[in-house]
Every structure is written in C-alpha cells, then in structure tokens.
PDB file of N, CA and C in Angstrom:
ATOM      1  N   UNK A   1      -9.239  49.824 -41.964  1.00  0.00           N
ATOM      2  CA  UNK A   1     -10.119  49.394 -40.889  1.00  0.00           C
ATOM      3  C   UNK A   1     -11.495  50.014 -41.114  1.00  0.00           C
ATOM      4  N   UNK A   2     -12.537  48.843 -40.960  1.00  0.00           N
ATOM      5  CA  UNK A   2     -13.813  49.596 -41.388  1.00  0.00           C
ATOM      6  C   UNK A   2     -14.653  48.749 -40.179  1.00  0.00           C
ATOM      7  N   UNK A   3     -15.567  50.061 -39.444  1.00  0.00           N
ATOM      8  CA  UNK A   3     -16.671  49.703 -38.784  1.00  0.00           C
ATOM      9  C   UNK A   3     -17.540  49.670 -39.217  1.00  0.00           C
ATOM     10  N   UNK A   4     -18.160  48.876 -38.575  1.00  0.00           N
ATOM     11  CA  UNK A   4     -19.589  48.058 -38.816  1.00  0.00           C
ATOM     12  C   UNK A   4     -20.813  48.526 -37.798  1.00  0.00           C
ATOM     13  N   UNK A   5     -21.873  48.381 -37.678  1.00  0.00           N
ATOM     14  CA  UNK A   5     -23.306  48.595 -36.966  1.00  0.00           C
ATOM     15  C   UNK A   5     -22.797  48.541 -35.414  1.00  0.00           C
ATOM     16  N   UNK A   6     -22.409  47.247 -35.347  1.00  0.00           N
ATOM     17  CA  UNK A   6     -22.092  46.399 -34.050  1.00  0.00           C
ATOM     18  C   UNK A   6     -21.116  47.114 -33.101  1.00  0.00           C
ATOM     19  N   UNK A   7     -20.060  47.714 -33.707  1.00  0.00           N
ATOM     20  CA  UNK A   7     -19.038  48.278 -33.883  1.00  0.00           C
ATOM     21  C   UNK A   7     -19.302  49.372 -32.975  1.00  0.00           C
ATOM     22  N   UNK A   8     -20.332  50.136 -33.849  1.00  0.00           N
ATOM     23  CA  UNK A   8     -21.074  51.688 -33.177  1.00  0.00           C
ATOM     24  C   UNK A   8     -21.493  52.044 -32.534  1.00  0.00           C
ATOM     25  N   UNK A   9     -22.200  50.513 -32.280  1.00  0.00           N
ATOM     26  CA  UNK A   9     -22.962  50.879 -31.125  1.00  0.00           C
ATOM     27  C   UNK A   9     -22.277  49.960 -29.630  1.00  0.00           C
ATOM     28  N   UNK A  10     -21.518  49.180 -29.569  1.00  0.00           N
ATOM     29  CA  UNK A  10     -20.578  49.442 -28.725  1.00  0.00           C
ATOM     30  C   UNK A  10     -19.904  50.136 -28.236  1.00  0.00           C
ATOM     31  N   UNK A  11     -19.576  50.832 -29.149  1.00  0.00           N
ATOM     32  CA  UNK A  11     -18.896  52.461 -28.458  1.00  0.00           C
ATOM     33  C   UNK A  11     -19.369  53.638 -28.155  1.00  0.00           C
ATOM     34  N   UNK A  12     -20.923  53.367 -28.902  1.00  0.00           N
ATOM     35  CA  UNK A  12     -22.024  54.469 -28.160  1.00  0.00           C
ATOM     36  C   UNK A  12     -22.497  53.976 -26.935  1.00  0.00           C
ATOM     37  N   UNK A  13     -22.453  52.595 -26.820  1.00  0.00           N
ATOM     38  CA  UNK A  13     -23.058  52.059 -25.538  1.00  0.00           C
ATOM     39  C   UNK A  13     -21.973  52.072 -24.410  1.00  0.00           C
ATOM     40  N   UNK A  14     -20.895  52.129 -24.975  1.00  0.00           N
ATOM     41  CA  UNK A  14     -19.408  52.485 -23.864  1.00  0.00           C
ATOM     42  C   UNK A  14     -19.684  54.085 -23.182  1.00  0.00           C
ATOM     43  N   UNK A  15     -20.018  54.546 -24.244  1.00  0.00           N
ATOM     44  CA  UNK A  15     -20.012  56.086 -23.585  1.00  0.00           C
ATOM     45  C   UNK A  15     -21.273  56.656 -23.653  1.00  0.00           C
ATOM     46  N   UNK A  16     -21.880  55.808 -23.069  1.00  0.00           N
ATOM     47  CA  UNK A  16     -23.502  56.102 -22.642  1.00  0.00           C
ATOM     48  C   UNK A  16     -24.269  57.229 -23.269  1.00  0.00           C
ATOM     49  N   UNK A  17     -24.520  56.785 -24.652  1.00  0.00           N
ATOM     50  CA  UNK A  17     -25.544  57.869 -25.719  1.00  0.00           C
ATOM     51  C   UNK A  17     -26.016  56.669 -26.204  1.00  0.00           C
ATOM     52  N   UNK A  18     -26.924  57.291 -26.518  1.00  0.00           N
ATOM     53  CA  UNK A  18     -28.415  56.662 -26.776  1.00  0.00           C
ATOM     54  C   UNK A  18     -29.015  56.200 -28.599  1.00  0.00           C
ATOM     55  N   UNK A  19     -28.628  55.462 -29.513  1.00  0.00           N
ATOM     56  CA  UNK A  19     -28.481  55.602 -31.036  1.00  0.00           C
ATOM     57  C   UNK A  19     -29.589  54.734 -31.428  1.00  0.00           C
ATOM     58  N   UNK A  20     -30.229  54.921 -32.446  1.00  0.00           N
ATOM     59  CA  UNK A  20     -31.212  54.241 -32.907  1.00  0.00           C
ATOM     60  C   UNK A  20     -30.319  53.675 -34.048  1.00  0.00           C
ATOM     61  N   UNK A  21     -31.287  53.343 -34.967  1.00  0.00           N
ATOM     62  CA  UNK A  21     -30.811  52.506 -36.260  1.00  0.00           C
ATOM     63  C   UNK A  21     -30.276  53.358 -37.078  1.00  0.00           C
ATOM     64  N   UNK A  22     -31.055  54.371 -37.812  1.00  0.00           N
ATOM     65  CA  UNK A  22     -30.587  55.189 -38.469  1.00  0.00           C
ATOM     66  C   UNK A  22     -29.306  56.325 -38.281  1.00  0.00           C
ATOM     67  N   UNK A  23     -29.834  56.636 -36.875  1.00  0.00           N
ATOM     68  CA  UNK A  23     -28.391  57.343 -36.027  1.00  0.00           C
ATOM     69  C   UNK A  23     -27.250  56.145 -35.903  1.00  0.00           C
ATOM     70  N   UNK A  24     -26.956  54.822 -35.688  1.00  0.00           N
ATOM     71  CA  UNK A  24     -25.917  54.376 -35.962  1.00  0.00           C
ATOM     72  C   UNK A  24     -25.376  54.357 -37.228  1.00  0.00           C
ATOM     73  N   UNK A  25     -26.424  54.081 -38.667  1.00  0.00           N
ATOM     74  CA  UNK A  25     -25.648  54.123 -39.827  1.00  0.00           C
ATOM     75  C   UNK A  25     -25.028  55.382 -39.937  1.00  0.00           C
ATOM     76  N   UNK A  26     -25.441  56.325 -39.702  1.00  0.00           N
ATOM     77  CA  UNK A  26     -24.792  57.624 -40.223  1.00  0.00           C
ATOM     78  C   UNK A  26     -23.533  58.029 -39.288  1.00  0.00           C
ATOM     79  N   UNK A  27     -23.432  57.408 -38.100  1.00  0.00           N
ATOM     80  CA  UNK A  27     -22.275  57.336 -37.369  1.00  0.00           C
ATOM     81  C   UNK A  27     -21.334  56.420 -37.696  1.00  0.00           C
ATOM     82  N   UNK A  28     -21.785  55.299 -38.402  1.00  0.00           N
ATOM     83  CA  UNK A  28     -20.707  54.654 -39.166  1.00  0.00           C
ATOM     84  C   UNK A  28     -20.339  55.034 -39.834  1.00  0.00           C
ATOM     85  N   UNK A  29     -21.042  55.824 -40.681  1.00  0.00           N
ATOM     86  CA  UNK A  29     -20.413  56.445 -42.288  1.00  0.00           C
ATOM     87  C   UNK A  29     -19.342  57.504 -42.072  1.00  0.00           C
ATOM     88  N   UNK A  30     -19.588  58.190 -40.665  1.00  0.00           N
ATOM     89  CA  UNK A  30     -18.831  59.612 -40.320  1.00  0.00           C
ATOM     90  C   UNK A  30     -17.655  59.178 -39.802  1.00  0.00           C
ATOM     91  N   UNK A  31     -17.505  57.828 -38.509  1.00  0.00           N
ATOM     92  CA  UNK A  31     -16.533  57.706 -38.502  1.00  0.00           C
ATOM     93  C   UNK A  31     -15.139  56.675 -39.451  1.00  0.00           C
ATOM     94  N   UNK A  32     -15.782  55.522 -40.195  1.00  0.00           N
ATOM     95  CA  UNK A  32     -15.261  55.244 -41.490  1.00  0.00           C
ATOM     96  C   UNK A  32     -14.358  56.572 -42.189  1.00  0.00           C
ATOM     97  N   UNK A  33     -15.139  57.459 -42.558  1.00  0.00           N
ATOM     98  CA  UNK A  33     -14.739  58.300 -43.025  1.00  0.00           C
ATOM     99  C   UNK A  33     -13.838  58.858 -42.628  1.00  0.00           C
ATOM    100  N   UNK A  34     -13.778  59.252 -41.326  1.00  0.00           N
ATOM    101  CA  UNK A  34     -13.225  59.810 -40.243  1.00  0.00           C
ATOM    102  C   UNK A  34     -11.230  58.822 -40.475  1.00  0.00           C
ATOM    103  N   UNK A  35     -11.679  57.811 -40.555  1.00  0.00           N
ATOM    104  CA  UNK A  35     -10.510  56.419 -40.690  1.00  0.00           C
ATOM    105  C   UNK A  35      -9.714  56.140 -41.340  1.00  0.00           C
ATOM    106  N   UNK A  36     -10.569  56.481 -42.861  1.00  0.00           N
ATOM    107  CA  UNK A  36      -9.862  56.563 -44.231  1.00  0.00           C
ATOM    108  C   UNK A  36      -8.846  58.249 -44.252  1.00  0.00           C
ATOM    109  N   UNK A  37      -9.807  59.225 -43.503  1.00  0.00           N
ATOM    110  CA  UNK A  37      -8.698  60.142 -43.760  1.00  0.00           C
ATOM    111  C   UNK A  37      -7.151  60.172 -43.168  1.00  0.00           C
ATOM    112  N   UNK A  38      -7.340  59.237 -41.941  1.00  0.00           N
ATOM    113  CA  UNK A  38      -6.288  59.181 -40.710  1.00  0.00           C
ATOM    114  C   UNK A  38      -5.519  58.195 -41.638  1.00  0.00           C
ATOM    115  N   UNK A  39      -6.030  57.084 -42.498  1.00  0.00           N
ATOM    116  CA  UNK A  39      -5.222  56.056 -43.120  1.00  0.00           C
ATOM    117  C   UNK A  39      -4.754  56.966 -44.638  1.00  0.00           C
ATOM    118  N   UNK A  40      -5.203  57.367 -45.291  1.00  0.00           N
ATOM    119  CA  UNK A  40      -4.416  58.760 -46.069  1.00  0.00           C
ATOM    120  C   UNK A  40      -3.537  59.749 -45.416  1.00  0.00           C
ATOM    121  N   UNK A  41      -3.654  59.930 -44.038  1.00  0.00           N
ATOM    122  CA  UNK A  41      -2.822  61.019 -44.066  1.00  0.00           C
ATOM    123  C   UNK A  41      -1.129  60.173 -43.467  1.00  0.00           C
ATOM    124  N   UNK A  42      -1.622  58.875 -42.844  1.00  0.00           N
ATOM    125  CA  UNK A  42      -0.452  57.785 -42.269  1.00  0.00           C
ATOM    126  C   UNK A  42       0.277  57.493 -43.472  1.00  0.00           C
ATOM    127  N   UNK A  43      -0.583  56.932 -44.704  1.00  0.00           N
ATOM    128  CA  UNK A  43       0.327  57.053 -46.011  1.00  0.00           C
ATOM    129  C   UNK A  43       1.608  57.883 -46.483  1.00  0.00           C
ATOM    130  N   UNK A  44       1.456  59.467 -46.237  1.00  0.00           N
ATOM    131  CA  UNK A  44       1.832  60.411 -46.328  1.00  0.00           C
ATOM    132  C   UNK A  44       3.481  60.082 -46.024  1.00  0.00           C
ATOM    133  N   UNK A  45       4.683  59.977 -46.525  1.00  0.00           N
ATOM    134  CA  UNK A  45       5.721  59.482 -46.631  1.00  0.00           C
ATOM    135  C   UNK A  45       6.532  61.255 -45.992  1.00  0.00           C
ATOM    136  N   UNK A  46       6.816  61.040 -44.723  1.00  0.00           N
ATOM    137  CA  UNK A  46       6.934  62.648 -44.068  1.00  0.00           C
ATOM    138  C   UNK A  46       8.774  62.221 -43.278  1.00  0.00           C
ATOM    139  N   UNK A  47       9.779  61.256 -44.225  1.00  0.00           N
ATOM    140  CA  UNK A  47      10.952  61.018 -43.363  1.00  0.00           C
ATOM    141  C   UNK A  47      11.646  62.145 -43.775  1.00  0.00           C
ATOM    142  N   UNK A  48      11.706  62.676 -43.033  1.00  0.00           N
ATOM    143  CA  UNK A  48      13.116  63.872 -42.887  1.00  0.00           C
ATOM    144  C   UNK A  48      12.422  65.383 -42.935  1.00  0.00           C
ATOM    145  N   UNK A  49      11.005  65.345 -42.680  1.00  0.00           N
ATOM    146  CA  UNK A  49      10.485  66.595 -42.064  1.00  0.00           C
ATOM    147  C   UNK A  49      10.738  66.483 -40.693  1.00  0.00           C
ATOM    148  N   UNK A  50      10.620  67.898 -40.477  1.00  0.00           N
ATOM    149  CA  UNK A  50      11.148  68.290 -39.117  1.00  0.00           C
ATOM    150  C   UNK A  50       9.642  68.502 -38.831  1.00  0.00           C
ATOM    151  N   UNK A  51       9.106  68.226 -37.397  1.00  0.00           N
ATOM    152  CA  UNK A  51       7.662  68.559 -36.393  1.00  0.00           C
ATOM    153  C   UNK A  51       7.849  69.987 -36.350  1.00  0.00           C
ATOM    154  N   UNK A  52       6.934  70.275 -36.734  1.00  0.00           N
ATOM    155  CA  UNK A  52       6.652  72.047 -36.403  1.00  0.00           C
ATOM    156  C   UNK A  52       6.080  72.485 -35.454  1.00  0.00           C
ATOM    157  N   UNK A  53       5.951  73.352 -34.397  1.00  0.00           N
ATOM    158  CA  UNK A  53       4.953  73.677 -33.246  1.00  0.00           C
ATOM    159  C   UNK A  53       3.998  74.632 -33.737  1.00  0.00           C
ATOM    160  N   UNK A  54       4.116  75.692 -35.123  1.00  0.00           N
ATOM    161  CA  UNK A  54       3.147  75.983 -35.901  1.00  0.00           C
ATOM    162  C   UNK A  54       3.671  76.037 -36.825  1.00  0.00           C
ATOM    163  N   UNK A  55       2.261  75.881 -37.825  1.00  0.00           N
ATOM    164  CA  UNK A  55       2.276  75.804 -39.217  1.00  0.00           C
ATOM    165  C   UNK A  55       3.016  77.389 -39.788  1.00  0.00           C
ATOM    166  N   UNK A  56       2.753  78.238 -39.390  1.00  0.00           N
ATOM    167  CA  UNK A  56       3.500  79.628 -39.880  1.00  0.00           C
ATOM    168  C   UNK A  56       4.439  79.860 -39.271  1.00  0.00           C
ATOM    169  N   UNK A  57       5.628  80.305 -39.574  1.00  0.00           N
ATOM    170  CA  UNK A  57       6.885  80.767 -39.250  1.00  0.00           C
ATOM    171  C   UNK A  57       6.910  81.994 -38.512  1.00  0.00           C
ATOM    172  N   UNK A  58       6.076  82.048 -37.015  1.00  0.00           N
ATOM    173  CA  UNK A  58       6.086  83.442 -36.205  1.00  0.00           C
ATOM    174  C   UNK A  58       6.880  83.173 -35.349  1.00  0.00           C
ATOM    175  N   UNK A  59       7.189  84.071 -34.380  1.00  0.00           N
ATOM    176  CA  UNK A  59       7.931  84.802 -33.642  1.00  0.00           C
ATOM    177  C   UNK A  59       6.797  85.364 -31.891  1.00  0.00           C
ATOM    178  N   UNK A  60       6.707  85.040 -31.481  1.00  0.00           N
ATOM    179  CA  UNK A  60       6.677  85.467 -30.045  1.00  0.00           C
ATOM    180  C   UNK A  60       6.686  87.000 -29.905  1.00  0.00           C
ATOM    181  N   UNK A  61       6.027  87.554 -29.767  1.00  0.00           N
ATOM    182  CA  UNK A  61       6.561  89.067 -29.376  1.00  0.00           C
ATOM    183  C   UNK A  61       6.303  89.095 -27.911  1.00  0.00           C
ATOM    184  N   UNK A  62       7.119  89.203 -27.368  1.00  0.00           N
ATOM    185  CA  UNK A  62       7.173  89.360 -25.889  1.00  0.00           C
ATOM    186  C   UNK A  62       7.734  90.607 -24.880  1.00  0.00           C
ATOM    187  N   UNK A  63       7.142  90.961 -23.870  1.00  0.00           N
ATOM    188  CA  UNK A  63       7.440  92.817 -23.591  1.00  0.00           C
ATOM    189  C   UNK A  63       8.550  92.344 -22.383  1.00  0.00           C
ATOM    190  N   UNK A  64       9.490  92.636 -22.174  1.00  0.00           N
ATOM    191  CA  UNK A  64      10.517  93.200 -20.998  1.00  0.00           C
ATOM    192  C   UNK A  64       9.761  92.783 -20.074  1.00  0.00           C
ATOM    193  N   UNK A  65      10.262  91.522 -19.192  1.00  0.00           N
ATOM    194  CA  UNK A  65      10.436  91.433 -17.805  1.00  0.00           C
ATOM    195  C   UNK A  65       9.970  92.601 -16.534  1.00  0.00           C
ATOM    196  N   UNK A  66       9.598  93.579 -16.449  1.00  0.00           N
ATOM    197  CA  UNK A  66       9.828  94.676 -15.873  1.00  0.00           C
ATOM    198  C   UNK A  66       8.496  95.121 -15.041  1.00  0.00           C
ATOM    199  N   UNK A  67       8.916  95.882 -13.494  1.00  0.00           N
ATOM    200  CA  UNK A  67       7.524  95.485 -12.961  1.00  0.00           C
ATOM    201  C   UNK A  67       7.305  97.361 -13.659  1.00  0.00           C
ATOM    202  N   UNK A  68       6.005  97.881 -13.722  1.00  0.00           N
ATOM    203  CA  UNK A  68       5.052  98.790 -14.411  1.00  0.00           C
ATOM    204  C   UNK A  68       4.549  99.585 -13.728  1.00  0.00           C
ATOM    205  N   UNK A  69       4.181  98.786 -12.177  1.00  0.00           N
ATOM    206  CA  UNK A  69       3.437  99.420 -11.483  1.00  0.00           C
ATOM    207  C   UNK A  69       4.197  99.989 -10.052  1.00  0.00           C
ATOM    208  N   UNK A  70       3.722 100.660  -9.381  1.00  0.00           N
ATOM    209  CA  UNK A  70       4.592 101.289  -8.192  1.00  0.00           C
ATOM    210  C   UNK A  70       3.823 100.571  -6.978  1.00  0.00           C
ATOM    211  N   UNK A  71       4.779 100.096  -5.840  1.00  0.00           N
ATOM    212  CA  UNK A  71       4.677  99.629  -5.120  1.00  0.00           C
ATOM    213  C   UNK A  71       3.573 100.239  -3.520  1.00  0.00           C
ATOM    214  N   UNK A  72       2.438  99.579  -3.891  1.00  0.00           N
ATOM    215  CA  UNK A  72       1.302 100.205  -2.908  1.00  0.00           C
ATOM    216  C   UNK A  72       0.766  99.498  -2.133  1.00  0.00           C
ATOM    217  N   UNK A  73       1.592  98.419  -1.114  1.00  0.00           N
ATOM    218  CA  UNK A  73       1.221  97.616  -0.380  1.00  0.00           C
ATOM    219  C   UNK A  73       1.003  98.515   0.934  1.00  0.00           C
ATOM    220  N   UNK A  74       1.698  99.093   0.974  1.00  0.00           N
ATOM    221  CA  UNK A  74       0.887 100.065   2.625  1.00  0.00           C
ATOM    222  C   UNK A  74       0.516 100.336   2.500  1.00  0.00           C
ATOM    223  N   UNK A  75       0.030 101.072   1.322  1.00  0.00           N
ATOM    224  CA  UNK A  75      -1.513 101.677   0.963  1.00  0.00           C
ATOM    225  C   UNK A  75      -2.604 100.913   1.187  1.00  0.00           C
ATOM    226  N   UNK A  76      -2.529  99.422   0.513  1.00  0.00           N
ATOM    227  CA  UNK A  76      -3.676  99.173   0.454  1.00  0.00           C
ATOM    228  C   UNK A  76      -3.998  98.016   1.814  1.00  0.00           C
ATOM    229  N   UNK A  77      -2.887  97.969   2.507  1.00  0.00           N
ATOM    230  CA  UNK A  77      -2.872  96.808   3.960  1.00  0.00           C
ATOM    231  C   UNK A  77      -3.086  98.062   4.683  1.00  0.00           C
ATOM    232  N   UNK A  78      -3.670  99.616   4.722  1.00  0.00           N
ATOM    233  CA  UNK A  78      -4.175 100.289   5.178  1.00  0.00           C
ATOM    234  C   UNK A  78      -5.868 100.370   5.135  1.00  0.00           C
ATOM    235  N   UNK A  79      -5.949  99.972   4.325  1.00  0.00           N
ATOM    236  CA  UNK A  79      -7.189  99.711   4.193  1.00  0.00           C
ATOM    237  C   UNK A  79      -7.946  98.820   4.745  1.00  0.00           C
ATOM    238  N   UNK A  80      -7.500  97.358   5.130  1.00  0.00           N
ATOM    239  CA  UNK A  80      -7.918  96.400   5.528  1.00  0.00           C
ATOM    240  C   UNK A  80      -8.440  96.861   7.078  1.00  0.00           C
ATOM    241  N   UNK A  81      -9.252  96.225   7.544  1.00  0.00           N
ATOM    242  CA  UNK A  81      -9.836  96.660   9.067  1.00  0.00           C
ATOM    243  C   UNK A  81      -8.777  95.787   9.899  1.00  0.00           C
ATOM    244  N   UNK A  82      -8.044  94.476   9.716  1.00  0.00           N
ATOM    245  CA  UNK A  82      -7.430  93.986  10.322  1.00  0.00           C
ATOM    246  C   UNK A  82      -5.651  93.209   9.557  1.00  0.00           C
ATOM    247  N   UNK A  83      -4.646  93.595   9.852  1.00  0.00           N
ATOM    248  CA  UNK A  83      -3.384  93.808   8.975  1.00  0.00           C
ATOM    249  C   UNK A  83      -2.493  92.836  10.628  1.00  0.00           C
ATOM    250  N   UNK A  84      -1.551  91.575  10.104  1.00  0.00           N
ATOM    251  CA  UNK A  84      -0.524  90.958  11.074  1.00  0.00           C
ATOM    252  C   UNK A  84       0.962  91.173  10.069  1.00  0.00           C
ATOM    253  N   UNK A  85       2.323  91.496  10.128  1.00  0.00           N
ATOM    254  CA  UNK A  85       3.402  90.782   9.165  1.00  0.00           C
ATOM    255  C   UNK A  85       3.066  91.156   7.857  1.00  0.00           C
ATOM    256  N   UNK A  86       2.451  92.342   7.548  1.00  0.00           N
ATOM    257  CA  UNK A  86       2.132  92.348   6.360  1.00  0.00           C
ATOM    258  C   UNK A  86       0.947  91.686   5.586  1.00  0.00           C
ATOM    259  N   UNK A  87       0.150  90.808   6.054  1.00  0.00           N
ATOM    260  CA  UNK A  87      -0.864  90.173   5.575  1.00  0.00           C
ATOM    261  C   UNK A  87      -2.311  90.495   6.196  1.00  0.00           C
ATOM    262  N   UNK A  88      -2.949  89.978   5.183  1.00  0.00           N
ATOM    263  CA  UNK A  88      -4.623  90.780   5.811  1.00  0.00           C
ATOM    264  C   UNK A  88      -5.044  89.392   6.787  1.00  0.00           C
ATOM    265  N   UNK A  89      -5.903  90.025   7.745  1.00  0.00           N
ATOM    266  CA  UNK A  89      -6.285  88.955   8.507  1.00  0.00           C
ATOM    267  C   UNK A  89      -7.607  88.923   7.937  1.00  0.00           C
ATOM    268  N   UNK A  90      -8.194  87.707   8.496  1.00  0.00           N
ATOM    269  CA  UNK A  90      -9.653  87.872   7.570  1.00  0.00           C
ATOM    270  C   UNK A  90     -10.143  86.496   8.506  1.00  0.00           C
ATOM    271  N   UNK A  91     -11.778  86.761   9.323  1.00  0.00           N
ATOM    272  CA  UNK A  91     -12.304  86.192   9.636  1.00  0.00           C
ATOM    273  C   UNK A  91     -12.255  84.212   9.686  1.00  0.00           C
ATOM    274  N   UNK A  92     -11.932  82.669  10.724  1.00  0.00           N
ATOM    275  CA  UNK A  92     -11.959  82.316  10.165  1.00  0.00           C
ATOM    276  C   UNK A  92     -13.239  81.475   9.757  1.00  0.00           C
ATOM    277  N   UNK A  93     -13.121  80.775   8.445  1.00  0.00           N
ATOM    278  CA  UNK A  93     -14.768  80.067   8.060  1.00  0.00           C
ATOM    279  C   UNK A  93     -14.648  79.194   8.507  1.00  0.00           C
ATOM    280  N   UNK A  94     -13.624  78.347   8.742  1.00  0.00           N
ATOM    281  CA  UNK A  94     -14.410  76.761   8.519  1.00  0.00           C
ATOM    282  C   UNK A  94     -13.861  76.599  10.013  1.00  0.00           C
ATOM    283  N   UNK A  95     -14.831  75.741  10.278  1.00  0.00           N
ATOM    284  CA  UNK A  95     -14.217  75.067  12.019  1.00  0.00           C
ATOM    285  C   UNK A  95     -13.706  73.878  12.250  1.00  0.00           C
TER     286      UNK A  95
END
C-alpha cells in the first residue's frame, strides 16, 4: 500500500495540521516508509511463537505484603480542629 499527495493531505486535513507542498511530500515519504516496514515485519512467518509480555526473560521482584508503618490515626485525627466517627470534618464548599 502506497500513499500518494492526496492521500496526506486528507489525513492532515482530518486531524487539523496545516501542510504545504513540500511538508506533504516528505510526509509521504515517512509514512510509505513507515508501511513498507509494517508490510516486512507482517511477512515475518512467526507460527508457533509464543507472545511475550517482554522481550527479556525477568522476574518481578516484589516485597511482602506487609504493613511497615505503625498505626497513628489518633494521633493524627488529634490534630484536626474538627474529628466525627473517626473522620476529619472539613468545612463545606460547594452549595
């Protein structure tokens, strides 16, 4: 599949940018290009590879579930100027 002038600027004019003459040829050439690689890489005969989620064979390192910190909710719902049920009250904005 190969685009043309007409081509380019339909789809620059779809997505509202602005191309002169010279800026469309060179946007043809980039995405052509762009076409042939997608039609080389479709070539690519890939039956009985497996989809990879990455290219390198890592591993996740992941830390223990576990909470770290010590529990300072009365501490800090002491602080608040106004505290209901455990929750901060707080002025309201909108009417």
């Amino acid at each position: 599949m190969s685009l043309g002038l007409d081509d380019v600027r339909r789809v620059a004019q779809l997505a509202r940018l602005r191309l002169d003459d010279e800026q469309a040829a060179s946007m043809a050439a980039e995405l052509n290009a762009i076409l042939a690689l997608i039609g080389e890489m479709q070539a690519v005969d890939t039956d009985g590879v497996e989809p990879m989620s990455h290219p390198r064979d890592v591993a996740q390192r992941l830390r223990p579930d576990a909470v770290t910190e010590p529990d300072r909710r009365e501490a800090l719902l002491a602080l608040a100027p106004q505290t209901e049920a455990g929750l901060f009250l707080v002025p309201k904005v909108i009417e």
